[in-house]
Protein backbone atom coordinates (compact mmCIF):
# COMPACT_ATOMS: atom_id res chain seq x y z
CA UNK A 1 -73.25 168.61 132.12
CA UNK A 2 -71.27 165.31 132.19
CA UNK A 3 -68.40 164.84 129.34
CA UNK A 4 -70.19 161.94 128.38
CA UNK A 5 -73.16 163.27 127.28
CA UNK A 6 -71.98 165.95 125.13
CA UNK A 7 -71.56 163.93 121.94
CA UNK A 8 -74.39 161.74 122.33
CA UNK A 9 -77.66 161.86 120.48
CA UNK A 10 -80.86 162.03 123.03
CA UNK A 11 -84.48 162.30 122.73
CA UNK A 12 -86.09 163.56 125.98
CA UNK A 13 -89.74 162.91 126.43
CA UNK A 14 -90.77 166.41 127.88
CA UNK A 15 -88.66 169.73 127.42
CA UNK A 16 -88.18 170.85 131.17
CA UNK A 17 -85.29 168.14 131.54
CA UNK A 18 -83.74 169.96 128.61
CA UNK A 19 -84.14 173.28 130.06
CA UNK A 20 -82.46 171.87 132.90
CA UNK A 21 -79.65 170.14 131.19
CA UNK A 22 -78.97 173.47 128.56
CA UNK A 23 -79.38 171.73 125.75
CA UNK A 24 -81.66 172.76 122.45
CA UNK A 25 -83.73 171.14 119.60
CA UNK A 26 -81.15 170.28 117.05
CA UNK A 27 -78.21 169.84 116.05
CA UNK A 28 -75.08 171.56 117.51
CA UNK A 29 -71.70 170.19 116.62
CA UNK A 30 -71.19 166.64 117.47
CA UNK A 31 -74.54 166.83 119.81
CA UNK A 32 -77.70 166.39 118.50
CA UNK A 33 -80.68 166.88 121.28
CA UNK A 34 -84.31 165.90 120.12
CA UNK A 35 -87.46 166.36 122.09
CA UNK A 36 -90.19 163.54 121.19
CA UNK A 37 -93.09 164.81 123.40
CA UNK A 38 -96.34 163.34 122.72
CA UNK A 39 -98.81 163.18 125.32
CA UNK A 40 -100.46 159.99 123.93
CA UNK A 41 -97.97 157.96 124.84
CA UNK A 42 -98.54 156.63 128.08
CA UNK A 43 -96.25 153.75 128.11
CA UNK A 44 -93.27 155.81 125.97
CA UNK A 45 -93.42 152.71 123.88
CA UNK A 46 -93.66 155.53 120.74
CA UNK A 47 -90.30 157.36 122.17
CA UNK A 48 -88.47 153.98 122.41
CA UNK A 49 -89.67 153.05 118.21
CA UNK A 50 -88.37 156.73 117.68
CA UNK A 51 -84.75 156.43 119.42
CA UNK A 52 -84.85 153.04 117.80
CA UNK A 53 -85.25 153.56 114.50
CA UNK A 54 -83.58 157.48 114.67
CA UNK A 55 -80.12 155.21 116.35
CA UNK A 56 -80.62 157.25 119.76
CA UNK A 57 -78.07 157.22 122.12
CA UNK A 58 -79.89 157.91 125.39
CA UNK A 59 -83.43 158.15 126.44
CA UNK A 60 -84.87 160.53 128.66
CA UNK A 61 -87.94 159.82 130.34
CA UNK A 62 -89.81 162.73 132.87
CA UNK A 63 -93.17 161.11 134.35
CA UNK A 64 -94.76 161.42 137.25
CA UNK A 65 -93.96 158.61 140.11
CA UNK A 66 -97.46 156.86 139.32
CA UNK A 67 -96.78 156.29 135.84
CA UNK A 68 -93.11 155.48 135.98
CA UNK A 69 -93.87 151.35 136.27
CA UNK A 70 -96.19 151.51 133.10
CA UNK A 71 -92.60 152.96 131.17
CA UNK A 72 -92.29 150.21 128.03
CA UNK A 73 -89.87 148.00 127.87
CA UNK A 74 -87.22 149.72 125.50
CA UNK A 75 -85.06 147.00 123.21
CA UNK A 76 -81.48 147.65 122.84
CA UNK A 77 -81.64 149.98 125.66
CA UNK A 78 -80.58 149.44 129.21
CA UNK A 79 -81.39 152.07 132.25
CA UNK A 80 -78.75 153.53 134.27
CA UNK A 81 -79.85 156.06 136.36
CA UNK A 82 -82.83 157.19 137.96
CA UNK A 83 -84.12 160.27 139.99
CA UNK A 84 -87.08 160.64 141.97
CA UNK A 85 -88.74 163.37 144.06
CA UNK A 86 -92.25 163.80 145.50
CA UNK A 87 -94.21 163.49 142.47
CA UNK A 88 -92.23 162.93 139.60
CA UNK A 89 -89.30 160.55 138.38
CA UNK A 90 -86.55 161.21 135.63
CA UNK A 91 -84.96 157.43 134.30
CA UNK A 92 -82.30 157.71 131.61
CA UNK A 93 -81.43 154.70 129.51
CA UNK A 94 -78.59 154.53 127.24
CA UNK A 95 -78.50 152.35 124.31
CA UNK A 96 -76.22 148.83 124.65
CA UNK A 97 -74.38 150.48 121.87
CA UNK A 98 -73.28 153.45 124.04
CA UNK A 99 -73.05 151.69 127.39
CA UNK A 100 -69.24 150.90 127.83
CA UNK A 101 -68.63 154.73 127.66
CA UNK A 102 -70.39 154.97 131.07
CA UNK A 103 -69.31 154.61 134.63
CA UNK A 104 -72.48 154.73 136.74
């Protein structure tokens, strides 16, 4: 896992990407991981009000390809990577108040 990320808090929107990255539910140290999974929100406009209000650091969204142009607009948030196979796309956005710590 990148330095950069080990500090930060982030919400994930399903918990295979956080079986993947090693990180738990919780709080461990400076690192606090959240998983915000609800399968009513088809846009993820509910995760982005949750990382808003909750001062996320970094938004994880796991989708299939077909849905990944419905993802909501998320305010204060900009994205900065994204991954893609066959069927399914991971897009991670870190919050403005975060960015400069990046180089992507």
């Amino acid at each position: 896992m990148k330095h950069e990320l080990k500090n930060l808090k982030i919400v994930f929107s399903d918990q295979v990407l956080k079986f993947h990255t090693e990180l738990k539910n919780g709080i461990y140290g400076d690192r606090i991981t959240i998983l915000h999974h609800d399968p009513n929100d088809r846009d993820f406009s509910r995760i982005g009000r949750f990382a808003t209000e909750n001062k996320v650091d970094a938004i994880v969204i796991y989708c299939r390809n077909s849905r990944k142009n419905s993802i909501s607009y998320f305010t204060n948030y900009k994205e900065i990577k994204e991954f893609n196979d066959r069927n399914k796309s991971i897009k991670i956005y870190v919050s403005m108040d975060r960015l400069f710590n990046f180089a992507y």
